[in-house]
Every structure is written in C-alpha cells, then in structure tokens.
N, C-alpha and C. Protein backbone atom coordinates (compact mmCIF):
# COMPACT_ATOMS: atom_id res chain seq x y z
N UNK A 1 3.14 -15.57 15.07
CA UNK A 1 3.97 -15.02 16.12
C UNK A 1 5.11 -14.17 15.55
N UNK A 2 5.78 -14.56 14.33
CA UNK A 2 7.00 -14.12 14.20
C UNK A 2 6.49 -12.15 13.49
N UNK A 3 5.10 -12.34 12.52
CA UNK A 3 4.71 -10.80 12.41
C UNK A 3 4.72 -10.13 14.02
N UNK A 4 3.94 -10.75 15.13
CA UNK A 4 4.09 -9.79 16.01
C UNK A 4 5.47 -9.72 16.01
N UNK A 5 6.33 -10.49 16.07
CA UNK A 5 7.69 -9.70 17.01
C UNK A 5 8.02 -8.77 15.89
N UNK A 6 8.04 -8.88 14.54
CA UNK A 6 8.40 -7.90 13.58
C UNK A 6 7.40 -6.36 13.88
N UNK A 7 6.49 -6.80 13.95
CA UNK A 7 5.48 -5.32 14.22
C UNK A 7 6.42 -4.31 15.66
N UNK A 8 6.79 -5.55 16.79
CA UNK A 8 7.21 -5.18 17.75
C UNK A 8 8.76 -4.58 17.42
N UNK A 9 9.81 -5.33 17.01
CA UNK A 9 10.68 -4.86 16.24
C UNK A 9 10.85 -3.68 15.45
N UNK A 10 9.75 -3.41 14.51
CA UNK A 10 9.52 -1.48 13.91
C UNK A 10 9.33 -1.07 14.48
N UNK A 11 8.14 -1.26 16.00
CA UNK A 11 7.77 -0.51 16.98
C UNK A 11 8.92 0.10 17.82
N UNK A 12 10.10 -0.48 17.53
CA UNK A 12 11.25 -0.03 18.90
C UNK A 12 12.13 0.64 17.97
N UNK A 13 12.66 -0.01 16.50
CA UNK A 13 12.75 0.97 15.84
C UNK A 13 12.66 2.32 15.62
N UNK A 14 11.29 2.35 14.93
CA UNK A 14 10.72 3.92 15.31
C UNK A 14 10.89 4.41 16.52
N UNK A 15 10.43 4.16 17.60
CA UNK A 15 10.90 4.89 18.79
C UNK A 15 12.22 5.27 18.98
N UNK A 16 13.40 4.46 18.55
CA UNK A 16 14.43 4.79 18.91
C UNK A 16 14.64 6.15 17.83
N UNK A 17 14.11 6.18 16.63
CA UNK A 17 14.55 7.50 16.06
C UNK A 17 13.46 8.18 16.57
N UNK A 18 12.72 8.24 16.59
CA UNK A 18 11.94 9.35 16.97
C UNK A 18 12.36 10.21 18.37
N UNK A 19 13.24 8.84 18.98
CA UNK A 19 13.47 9.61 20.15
C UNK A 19 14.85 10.71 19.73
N UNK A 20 16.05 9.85 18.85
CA UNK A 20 16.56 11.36 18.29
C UNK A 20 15.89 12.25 17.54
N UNK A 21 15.19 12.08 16.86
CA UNK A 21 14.82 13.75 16.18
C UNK A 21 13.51 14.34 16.50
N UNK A 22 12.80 13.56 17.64
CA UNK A 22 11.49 14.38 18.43
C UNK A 22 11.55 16.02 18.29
N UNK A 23 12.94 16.72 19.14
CA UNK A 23 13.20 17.57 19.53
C UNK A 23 13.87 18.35 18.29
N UNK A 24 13.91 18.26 17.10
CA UNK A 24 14.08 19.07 16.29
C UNK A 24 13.02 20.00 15.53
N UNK A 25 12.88 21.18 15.28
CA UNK A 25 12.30 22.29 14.57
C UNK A 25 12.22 21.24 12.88
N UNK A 26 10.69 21.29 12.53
CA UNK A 26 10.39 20.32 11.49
C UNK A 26 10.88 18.88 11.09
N UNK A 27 10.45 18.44 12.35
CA UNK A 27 11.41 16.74 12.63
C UNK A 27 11.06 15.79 11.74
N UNK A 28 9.53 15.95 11.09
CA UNK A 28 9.22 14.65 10.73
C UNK A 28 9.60 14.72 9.64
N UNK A 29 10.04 15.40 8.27
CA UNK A 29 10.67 14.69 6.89
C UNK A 29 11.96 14.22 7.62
N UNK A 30 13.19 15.14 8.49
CA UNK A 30 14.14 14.02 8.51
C UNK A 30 13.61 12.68 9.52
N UNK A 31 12.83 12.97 10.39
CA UNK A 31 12.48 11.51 10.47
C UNK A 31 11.86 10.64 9.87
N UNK A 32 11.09 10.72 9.09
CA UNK A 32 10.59 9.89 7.79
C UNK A 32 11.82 9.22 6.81
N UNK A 33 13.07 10.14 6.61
CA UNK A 33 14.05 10.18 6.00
C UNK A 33 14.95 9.12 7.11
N UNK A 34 15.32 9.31 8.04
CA UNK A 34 15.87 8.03 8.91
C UNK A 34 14.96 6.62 8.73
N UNK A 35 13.38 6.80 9.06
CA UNK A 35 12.68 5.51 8.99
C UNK A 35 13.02 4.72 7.92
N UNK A 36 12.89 5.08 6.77
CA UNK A 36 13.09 4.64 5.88
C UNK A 36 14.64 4.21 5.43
N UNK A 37 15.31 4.92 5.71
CA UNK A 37 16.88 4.73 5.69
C UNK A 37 16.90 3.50 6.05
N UNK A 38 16.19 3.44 7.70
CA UNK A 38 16.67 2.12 8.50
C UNK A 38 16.17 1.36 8.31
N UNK A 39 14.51 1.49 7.68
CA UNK A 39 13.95 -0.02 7.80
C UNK A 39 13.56 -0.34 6.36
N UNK A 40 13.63 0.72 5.41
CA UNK A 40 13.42 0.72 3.90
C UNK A 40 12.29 0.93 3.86
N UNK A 41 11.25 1.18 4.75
CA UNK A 41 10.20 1.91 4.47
C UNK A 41 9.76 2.76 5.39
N UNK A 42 8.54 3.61 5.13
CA UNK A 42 7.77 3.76 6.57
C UNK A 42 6.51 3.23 7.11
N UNK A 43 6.22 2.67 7.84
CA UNK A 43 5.20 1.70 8.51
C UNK A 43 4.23 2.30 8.33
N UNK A 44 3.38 1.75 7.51
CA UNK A 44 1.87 2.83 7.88
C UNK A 44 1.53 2.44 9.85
N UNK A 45 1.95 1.38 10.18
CA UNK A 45 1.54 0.91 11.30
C UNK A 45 2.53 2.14 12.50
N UNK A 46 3.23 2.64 12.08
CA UNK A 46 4.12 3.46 12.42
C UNK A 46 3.27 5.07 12.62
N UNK A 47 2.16 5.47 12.31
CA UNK A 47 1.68 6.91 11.91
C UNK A 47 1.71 7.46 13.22
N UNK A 48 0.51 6.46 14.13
CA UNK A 48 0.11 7.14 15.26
C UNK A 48 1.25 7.40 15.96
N UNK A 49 2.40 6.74 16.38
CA UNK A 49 3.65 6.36 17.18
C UNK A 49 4.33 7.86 16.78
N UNK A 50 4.35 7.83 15.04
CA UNK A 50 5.32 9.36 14.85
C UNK A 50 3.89 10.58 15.45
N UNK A 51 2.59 10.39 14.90
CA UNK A 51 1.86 11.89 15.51
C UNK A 51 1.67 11.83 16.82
N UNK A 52 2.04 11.40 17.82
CA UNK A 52 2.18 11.25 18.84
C UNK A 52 2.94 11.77 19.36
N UNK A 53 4.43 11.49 19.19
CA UNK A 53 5.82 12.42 19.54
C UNK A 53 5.67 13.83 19.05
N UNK A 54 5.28 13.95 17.97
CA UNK A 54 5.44 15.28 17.21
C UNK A 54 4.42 16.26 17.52
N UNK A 55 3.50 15.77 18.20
CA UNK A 55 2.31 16.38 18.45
C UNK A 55 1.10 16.95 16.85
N UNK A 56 1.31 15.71 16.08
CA UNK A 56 0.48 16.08 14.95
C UNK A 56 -0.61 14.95 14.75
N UNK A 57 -1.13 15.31 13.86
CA UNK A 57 -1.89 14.08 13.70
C UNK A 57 -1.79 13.15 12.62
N UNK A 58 -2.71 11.86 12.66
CA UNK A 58 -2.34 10.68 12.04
C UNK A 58 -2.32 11.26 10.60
N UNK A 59 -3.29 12.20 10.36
CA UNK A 59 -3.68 12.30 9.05
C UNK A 59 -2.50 13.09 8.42
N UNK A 60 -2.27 13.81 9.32
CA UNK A 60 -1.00 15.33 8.48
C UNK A 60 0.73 13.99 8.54
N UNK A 61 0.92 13.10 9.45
CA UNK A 61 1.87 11.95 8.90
C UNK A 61 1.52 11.38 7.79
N UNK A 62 -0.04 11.05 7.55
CA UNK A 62 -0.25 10.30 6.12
C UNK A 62 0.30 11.26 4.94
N UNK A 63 -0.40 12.21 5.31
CA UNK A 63 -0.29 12.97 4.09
C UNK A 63 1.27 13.68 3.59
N UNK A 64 1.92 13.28 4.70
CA UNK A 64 3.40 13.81 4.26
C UNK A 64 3.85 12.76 3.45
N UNK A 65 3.98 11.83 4.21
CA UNK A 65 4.26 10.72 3.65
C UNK A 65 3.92 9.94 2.02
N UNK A 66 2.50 10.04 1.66
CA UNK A 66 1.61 10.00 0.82
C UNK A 66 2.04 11.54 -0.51
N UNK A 67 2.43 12.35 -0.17
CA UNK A 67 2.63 13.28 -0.86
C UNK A 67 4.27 13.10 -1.82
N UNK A 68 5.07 13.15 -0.67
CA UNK A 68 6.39 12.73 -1.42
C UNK A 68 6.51 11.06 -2.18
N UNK A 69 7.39 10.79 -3.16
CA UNK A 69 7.11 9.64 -4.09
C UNK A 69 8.16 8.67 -3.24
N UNK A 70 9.11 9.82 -2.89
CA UNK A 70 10.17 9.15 -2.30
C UNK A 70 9.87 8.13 -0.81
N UNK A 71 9.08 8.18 -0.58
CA UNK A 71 9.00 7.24 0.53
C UNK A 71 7.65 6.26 0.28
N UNK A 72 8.47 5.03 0.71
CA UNK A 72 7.45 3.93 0.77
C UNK A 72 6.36 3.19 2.00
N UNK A 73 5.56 2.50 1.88
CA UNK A 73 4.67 2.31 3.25
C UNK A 73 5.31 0.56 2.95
N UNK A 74 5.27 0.33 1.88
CA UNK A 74 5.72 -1.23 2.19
C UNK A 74 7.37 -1.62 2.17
N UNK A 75 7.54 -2.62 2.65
CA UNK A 75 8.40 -3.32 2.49
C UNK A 75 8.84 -3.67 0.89
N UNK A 76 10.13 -2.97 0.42
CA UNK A 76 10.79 -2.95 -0.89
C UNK A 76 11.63 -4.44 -0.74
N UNK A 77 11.70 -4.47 -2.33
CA UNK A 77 12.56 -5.95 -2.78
C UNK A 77 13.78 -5.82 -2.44
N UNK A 78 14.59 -6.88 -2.59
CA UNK A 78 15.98 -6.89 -2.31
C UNK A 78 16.71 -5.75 -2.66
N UNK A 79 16.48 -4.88 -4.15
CA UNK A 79 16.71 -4.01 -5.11
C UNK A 79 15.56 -3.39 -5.37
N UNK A 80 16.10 -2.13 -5.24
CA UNK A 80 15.35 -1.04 -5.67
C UNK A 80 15.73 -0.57 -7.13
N UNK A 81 14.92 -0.60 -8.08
CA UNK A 81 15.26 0.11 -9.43
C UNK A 81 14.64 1.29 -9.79
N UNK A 82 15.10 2.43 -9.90
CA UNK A 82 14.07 3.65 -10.18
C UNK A 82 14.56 4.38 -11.58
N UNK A 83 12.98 4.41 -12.22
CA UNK A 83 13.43 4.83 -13.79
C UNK A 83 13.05 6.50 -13.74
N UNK A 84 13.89 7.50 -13.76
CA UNK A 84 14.05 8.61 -14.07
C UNK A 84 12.98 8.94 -15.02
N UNK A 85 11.59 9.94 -14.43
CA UNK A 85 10.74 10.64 -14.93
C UNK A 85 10.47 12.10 -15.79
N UNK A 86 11.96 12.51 -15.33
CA UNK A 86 11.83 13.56 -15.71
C UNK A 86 12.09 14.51 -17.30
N UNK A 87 11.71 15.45 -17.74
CA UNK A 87 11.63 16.07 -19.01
C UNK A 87 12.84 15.33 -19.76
N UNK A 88 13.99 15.76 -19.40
CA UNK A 88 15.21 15.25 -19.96
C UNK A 88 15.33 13.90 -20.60
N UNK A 89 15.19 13.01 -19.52
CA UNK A 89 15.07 11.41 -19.61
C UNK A 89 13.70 11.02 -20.47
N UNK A 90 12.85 11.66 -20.49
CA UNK A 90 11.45 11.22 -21.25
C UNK A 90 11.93 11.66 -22.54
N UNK A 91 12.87 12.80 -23.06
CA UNK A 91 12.88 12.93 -24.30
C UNK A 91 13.90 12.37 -24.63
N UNK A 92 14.44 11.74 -24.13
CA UNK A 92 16.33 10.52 -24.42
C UNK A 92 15.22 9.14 -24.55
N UNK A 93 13.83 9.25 -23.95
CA UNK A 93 13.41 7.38 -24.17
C UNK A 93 12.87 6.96 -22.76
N UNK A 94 12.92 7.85 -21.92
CA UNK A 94 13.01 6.65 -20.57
C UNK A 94 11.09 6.01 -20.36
N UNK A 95 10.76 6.67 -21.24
CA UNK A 95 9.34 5.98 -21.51
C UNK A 95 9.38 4.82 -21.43
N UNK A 96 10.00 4.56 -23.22
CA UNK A 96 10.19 3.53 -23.46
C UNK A 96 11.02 2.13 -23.08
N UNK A 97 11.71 2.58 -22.29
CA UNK A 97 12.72 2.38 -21.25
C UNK A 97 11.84 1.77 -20.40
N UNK A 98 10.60 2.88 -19.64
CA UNK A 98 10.01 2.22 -18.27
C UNK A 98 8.86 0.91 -18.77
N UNK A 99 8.35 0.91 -19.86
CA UNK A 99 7.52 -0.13 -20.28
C UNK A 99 8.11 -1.47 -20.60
N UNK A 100 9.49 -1.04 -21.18
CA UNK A 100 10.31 -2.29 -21.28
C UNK A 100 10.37 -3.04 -19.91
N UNK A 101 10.69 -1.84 -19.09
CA UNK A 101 11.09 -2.12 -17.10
C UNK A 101 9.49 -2.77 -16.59
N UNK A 102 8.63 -2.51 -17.23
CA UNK A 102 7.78 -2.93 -16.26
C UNK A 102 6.80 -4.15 -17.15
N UNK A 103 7.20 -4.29 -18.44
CA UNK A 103 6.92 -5.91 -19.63
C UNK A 103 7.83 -6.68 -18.38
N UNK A 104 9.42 -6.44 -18.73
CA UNK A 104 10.28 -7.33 -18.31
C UNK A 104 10.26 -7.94 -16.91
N UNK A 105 9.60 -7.40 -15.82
CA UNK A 105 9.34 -7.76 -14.02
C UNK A 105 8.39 -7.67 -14.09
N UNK A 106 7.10 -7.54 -14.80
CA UNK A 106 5.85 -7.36 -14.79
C UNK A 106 5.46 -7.20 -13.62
N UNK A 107 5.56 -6.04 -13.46
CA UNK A 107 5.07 -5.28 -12.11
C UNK A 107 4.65 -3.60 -12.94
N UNK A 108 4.11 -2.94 -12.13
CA UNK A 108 3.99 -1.76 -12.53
C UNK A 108 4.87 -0.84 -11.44
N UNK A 109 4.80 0.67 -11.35
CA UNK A 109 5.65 0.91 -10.43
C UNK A 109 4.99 0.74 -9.10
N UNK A 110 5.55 0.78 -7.73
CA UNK A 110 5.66 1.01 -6.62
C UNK A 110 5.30 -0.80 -6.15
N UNK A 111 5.74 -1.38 -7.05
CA UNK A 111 5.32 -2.77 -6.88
C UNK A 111 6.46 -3.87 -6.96
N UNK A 112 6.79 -4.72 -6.74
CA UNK A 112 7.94 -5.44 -6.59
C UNK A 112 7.69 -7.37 -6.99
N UNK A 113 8.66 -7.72 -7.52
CA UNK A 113 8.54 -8.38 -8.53
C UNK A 113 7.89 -9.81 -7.37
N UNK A 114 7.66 -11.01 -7.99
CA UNK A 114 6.72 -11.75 -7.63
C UNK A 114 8.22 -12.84 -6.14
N UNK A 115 9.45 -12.61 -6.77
CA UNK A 115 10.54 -13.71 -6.31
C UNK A 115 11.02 -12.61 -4.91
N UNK A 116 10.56 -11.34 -5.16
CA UNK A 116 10.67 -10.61 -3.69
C UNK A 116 12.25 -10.03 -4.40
N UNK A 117 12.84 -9.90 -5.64
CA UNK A 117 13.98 -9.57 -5.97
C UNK A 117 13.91 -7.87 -5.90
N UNK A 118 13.09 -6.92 -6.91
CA UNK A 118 13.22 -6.03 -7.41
C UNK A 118 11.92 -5.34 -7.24
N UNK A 119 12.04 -4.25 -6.52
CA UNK A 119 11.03 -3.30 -6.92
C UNK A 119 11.50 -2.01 -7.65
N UNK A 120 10.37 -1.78 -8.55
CA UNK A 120 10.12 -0.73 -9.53
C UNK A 120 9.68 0.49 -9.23
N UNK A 121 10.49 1.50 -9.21
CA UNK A 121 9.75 3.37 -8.80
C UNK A 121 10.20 3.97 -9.76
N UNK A 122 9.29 5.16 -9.56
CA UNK A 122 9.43 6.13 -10.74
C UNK A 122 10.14 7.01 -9.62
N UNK A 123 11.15 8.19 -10.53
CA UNK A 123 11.84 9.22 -9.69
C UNK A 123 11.93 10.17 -10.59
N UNK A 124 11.83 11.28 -9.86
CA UNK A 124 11.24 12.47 -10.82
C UNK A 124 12.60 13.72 -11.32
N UNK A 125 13.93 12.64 -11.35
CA UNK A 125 15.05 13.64 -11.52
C UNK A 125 16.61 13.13 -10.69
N UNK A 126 17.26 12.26 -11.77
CA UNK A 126 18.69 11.50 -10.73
C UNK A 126 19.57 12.89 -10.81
N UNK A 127 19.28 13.84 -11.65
CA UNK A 127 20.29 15.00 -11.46
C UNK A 127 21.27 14.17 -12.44
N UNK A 128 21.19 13.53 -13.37
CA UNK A 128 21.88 13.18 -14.71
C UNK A 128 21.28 13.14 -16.38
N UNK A 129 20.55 14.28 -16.41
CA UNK A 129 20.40 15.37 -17.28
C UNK A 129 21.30 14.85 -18.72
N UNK A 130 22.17 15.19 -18.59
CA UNK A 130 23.61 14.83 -19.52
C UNK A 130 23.65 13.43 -19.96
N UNK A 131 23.21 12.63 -19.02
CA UNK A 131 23.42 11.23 -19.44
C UNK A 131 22.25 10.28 -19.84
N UNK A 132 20.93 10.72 -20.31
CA UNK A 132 19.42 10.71 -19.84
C UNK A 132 19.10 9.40 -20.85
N UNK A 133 18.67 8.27 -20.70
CA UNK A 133 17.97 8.23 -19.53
C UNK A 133 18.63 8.03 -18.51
N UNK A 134 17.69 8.22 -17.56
CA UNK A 134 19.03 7.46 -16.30
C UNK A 134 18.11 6.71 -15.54
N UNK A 135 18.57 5.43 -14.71
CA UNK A 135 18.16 4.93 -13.98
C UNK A 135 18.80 4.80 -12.85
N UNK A 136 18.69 4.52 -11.73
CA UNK A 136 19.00 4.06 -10.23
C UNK A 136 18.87 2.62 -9.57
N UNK A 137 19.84 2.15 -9.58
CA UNK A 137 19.51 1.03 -8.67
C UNK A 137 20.46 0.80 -7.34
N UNK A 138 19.74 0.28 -6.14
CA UNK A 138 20.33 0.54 -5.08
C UNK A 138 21.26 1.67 -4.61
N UNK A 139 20.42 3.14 -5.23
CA UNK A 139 21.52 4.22 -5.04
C UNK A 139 22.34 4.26 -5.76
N UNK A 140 22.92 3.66 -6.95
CA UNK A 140 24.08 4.19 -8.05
C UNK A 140 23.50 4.23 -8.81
N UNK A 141 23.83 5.52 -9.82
CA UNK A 141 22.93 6.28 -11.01
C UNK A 141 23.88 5.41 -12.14
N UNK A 142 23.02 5.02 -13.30
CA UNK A 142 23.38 4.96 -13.98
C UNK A 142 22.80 5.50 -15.08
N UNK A 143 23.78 5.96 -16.24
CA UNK A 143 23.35 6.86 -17.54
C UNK A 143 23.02 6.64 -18.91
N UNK A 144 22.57 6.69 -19.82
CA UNK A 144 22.22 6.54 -21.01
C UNK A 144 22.12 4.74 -20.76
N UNK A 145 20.90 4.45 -20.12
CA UNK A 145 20.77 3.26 -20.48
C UNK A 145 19.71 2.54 -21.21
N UNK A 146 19.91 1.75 -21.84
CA UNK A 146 19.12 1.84 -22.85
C UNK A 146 18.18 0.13 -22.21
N UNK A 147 17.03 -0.47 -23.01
CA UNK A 147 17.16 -1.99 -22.76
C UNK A 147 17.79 -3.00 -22.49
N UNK A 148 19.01 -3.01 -23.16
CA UNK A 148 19.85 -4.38 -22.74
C UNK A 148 20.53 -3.38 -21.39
N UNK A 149 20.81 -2.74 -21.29
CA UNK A 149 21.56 -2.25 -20.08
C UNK A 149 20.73 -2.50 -19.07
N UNK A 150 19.21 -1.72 -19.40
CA UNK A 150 18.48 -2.22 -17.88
C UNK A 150 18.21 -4.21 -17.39
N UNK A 151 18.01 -5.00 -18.83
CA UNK A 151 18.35 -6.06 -18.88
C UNK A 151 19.43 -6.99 -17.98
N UNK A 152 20.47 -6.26 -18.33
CA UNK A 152 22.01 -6.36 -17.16
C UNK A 152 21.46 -6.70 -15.90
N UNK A 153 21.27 -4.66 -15.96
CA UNK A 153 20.95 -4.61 -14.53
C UNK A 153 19.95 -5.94 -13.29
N UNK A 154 19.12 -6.18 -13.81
CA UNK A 154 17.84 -7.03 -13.93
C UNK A 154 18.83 -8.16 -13.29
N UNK A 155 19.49 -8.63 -14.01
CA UNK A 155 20.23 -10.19 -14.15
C UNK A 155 21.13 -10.17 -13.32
N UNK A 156 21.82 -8.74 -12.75
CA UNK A 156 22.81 -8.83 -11.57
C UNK A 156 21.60 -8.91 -10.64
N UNK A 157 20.80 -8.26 -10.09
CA UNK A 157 19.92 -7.82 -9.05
C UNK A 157 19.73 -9.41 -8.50
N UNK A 158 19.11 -10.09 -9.80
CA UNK A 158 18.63 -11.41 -9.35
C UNK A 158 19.70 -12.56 -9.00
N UNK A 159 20.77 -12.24 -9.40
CA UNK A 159 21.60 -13.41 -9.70
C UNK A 159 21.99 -13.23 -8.06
C-alpha cells in the first residue's frame, strides 16, 4: 500500500510542475530540471504524464532524459558524490581517484551504496579546472582531492 501512495504522491508531484512549466517554449529540460530538483529524480513512471502535457511522446521524454548524465530515473542515496570526468581532472588523477571511489562503496557509478547512504556519478566538468581533481558532494565542489579526502568525505556522508 504505502508504494501506491508514493507512486500516487510523484503522480501529484509531477503534475503540479508540469502544470507550471506546461506553457513554456521548450518546457521539458526545465521541467525535468524541477522534477528532479524536487523529488531527486525523474520517474520513469512519470514519462507518459510529462508526453502528455507537452504533447510529445513517451519515447522523445526517454530519450531526453536518457541522453543527459545529469538526471536520474531512480531514487539517489542520502548523498550524492560525483567524481569529475573531465580532461583536466583525469590528468590531476581523478581516475584513480574514481576506482578508489568505487573499491571504497563498492558500487560502480549511477549506483548507490548497499546502507542507502551514498550514491556514485560521474560528471563531466565541476568548472574547477584549477583545482582538479574535483569532486561534488551534495552540490559543494570540492578541489584537489585526493583519497583520504574523498575518504573524509565518505565518513561525514555516513556518519
């Protein structure tokens, strides 16, 4: 019972944004961009509900959705950790960095650890270049971090 009321719960959710940004000229990334804001992901159960308002179809929502890295279909961990993919950060380490990240929660990315604490994403650029590697967690960048730093990180998330 309690999944239906949750299914029912995203269901009113989504509607309520969709009902603000229906009426905007290329609505669905910022509405994908609210869904997720609000509920931390986007529902795959959610597709038909958005191609419906928008007048598109299920498949062209999948595929938006499915295309950008930045948005998720499941439900994320308490903490989000994202290890910076890009040129910069790969040549500072963040390789080695992300194998450490994904030995240490043994998860791989887009996957979240077994206690429901931490999920793991790759991000393709924190725009900290200068400070590389960089990682993200819950939205604050952090710079040149090395193992024991992501370690830290790890041990606040859970604690």
């Amino acid at each position: 019972m309690q999944d239906l009321e949750t299914k029912q719960d995203l269901s009113a959710k989504v509607d309520a944004l969709i009902a603000q940004y229906r009426h905007m000229l290329g609505a669905l990334l910022p509405l994908l961009h609210a869904i997720q804001d609000d509920i931390g992901y986007v529902p795959e159960s959610s597709y038909p509900q958005i191609a419906k308002a928008l007048s598109l179809s299920v498949a062209e929502v999948h595929g938006v959705v499915t295309f950008y890295h930045h948005f998720r279909t499941h439900k994320p961990g308490r903490h989000v950790v994202q290890i910076c993919r890009a040129e910069s950060c790969q040549s500072m380490g963040s390789g080695a960095l992300e194998a450490h990240a994904k030995k240490c929660l043994n998860v791989d990315y887009h996957q979240t650890t077994s206690d429901d604490a931490i999920t793991l994403e790759a991000v393709y650029c924190l725009g900290n270049c200068a400070l590389s590697p960089a990682v993200m967690m819950d939205g604050e960048v952090y710079g040149r971090v090395s193992a024991a730093d992501l370690d830290a990180l790890i041990a606040e998330a859970r604690a």
